[in-house]
C-alpha atoms as a PDB file:
ATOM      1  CA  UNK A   1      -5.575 -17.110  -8.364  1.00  0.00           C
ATOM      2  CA  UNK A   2      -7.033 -13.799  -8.930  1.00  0.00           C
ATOM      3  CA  UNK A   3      -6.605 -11.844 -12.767  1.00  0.00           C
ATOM      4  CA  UNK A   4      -8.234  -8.706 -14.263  1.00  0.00           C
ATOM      5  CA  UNK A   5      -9.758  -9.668 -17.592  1.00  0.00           C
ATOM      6  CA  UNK A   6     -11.100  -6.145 -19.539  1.00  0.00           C
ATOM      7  CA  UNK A   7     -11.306  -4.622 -16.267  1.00  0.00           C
ATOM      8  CA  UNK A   8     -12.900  -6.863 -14.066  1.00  0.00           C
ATOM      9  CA  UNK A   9     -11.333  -9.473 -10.999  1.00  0.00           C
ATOM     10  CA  UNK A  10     -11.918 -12.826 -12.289  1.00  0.00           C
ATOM     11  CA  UNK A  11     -10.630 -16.105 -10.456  1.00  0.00           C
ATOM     12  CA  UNK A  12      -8.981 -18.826 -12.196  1.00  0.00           C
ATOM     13  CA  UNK A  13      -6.604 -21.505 -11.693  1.00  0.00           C
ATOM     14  CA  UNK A  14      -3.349 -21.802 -10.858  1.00  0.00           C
ATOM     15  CA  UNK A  15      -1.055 -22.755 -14.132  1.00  0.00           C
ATOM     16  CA  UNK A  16      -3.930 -21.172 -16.197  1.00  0.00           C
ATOM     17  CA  UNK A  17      -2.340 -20.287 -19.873  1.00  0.00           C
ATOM     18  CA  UNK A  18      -3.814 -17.574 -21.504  1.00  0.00           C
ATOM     19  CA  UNK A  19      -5.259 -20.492 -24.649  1.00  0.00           C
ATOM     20  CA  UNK A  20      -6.978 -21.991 -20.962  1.00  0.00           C
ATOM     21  CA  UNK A  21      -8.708 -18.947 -20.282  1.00  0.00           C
ATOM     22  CA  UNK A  22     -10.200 -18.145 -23.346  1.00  0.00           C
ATOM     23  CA  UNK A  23     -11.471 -21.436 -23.686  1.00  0.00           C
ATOM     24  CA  UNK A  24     -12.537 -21.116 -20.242  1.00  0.00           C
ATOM     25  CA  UNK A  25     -14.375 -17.804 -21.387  1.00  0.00           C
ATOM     26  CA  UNK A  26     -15.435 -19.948 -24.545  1.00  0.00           C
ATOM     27  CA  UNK A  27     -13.776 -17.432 -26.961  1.00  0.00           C
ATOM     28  CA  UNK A  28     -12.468 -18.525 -30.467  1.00  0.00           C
ATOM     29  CA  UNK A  29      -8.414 -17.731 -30.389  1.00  0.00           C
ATOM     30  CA  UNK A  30      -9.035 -16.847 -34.556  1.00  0.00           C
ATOM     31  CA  UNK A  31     -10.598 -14.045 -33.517  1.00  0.00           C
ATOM     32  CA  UNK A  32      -9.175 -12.054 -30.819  1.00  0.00           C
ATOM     33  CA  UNK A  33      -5.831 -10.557 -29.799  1.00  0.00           C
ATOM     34  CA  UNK A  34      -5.008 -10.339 -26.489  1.00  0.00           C
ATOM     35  CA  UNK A  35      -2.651  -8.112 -24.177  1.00  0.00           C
ATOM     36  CA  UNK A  36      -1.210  -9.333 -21.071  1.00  0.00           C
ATOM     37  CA  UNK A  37       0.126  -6.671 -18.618  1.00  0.00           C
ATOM     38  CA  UNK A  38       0.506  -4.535 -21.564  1.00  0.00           C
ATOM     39  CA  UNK A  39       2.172  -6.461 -23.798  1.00  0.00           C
ATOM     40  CA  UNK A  40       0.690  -7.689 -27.116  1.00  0.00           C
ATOM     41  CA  UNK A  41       0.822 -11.856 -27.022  1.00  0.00           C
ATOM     42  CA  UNK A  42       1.709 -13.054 -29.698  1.00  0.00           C
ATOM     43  CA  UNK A  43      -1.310 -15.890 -31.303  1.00  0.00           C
ATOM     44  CA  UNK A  44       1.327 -18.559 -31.596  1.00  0.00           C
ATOM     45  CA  UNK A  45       2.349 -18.510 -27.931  1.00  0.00           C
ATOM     46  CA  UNK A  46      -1.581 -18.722 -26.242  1.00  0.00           C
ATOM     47  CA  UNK A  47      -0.758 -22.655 -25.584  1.00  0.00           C
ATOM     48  CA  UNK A  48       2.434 -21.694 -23.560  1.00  0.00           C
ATOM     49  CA  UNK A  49       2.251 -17.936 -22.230  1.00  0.00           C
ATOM     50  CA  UNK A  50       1.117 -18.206 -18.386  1.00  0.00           C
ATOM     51  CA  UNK A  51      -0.789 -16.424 -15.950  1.00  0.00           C
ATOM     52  CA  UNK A  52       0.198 -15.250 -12.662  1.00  0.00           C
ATOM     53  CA  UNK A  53      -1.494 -13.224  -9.949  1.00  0.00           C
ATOM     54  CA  UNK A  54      -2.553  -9.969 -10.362  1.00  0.00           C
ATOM     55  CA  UNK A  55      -1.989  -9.922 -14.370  1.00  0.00           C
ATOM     56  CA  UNK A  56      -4.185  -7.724 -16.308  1.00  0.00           C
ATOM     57  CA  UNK A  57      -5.830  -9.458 -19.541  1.00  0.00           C
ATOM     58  CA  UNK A  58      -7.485  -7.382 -22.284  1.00  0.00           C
ATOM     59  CA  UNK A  59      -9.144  -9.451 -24.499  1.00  0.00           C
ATOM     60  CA  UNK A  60     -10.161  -7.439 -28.177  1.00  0.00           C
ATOM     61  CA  UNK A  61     -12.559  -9.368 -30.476  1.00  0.00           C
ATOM     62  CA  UNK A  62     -12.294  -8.818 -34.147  1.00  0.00           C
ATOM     63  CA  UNK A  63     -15.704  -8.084 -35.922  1.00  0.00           C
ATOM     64  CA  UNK A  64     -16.028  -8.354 -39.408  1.00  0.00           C
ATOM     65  CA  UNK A  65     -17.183  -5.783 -41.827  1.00  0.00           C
ATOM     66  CA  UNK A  66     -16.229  -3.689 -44.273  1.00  0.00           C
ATOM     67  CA  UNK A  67     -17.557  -1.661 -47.526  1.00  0.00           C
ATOM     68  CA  UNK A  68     -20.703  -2.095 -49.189  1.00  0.00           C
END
Protein backbone atom coordinates (compact mmCIF):
# COMPACT_ATOMS: atom_id res chain seq x y z
CA UNK A 1 0.00 0.00 0.00
CA UNK A 2 0.94 3.48 -0.66
CA UNK A 3 1.37 6.28 2.61
CA UNK A 4 2.79 9.85 2.78
CA UNK A 5 5.41 9.92 5.51
CA UNK A 6 6.64 13.93 6.12
CA UNK A 7 5.55 14.59 2.74
CA UNK A 8 6.77 12.04 0.63
CA UNK A 9 4.83 8.60 -1.11
CA UNK A 10 6.37 5.75 0.56
CA UNK A 11 5.19 2.01 -0.01
CA UNK A 12 4.67 -0.34 2.71
CA UNK A 13 2.77 -3.28 3.61
CA UNK A 14 -0.48 -4.11 4.01
CA UNK A 15 -1.45 -4.43 7.99
CA UNK A 16 1.59 -2.09 8.58
CA UNK A 17 1.08 -0.47 12.31
CA UNK A 18 2.47 2.70 12.75
CA UNK A 19 5.31 0.83 15.74
CA UNK A 20 6.05 -1.37 12.08
CA UNK A 21 6.92 1.56 10.24
CA UNK A 22 9.11 3.26 12.38
CA UNK A 23 10.99 0.30 12.94
CA UNK A 24 10.87 -0.15 9.35
CA UNK A 25 12.35 3.51 9.09
CA UNK A 26 14.69 2.35 12.07
CA UNK A 27 13.43 5.22 14.34
CA UNK A 28 13.48 4.92 18.22
CA UNK A 29 9.53 5.26 19.37
CA UNK A 30 11.23 7.22 22.80
CA UNK A 31 11.87 9.81 20.74
CA UNK A 32 9.36 10.90 18.34
CA UNK A 33 5.65 11.75 18.23
CA UNK A 34 3.83 11.04 15.43
CA UNK A 35 0.51 12.36 13.66
CA UNK A 36 -1.57 10.25 11.55
CA UNK A 37 -4.05 12.06 9.21
CA UNK A 38 -3.88 14.82 11.60
CA UNK A 39 -4.41 13.37 14.61
CA UNK A 40 -1.78 13.17 17.41
CA UNK A 41 -1.19 9.13 18.22
CA UNK A 42 -0.98 8.56 21.22
CA UNK A 43 2.84 6.54 22.25
CA UNK A 44 0.94 3.78 23.96
CA UNK A 45 -1.15 2.80 20.94
CA UNK A 46 2.04 2.56 18.09
CA UNK A 47 1.77 -1.47 18.58
CA UNK A 48 -2.00 -1.38 17.61
CA UNK A 49 -2.91 1.92 15.56
CA UNK A 50 -2.98 0.80 11.70
CA UNK A 51 -2.27 2.09 8.45
CA UNK A 52 -4.41 2.29 5.53
CA UNK A 53 -4.02 3.73 2.05
CA UNK A 54 -3.49 7.07 1.40
CA UNK A 55 -2.79 8.07 5.26
CA UNK A 56 -0.54 10.90 5.84
CA UNK A 57 2.30 10.21 8.60
CA UNK A 58 4.32 13.07 10.12
CA UNK A 59 6.92 11.81 12.02
CA UNK A 60 8.64 14.78 14.63
CA UNK A 61 11.93 13.74 16.32
CA UNK A 62 12.72 15.17 19.67
CA UNK A 63 16.32 16.67 19.98
CA UNK A 64 17.74 17.33 23.13
CA UNK A 65 19.10 20.53 24.42
CA UNK A 66 18.59 23.07 26.56
CA UNK A 67 20.46 25.97 28.68
CA UNK A 68 23.99 26.29 29.22
Amino acid sequence: MNIHVNGESRGTGDGQTVAGLLRELDIRTDRVAVELNLEIVDRHDFETRGLHEGDRVEILSFIGGGAE
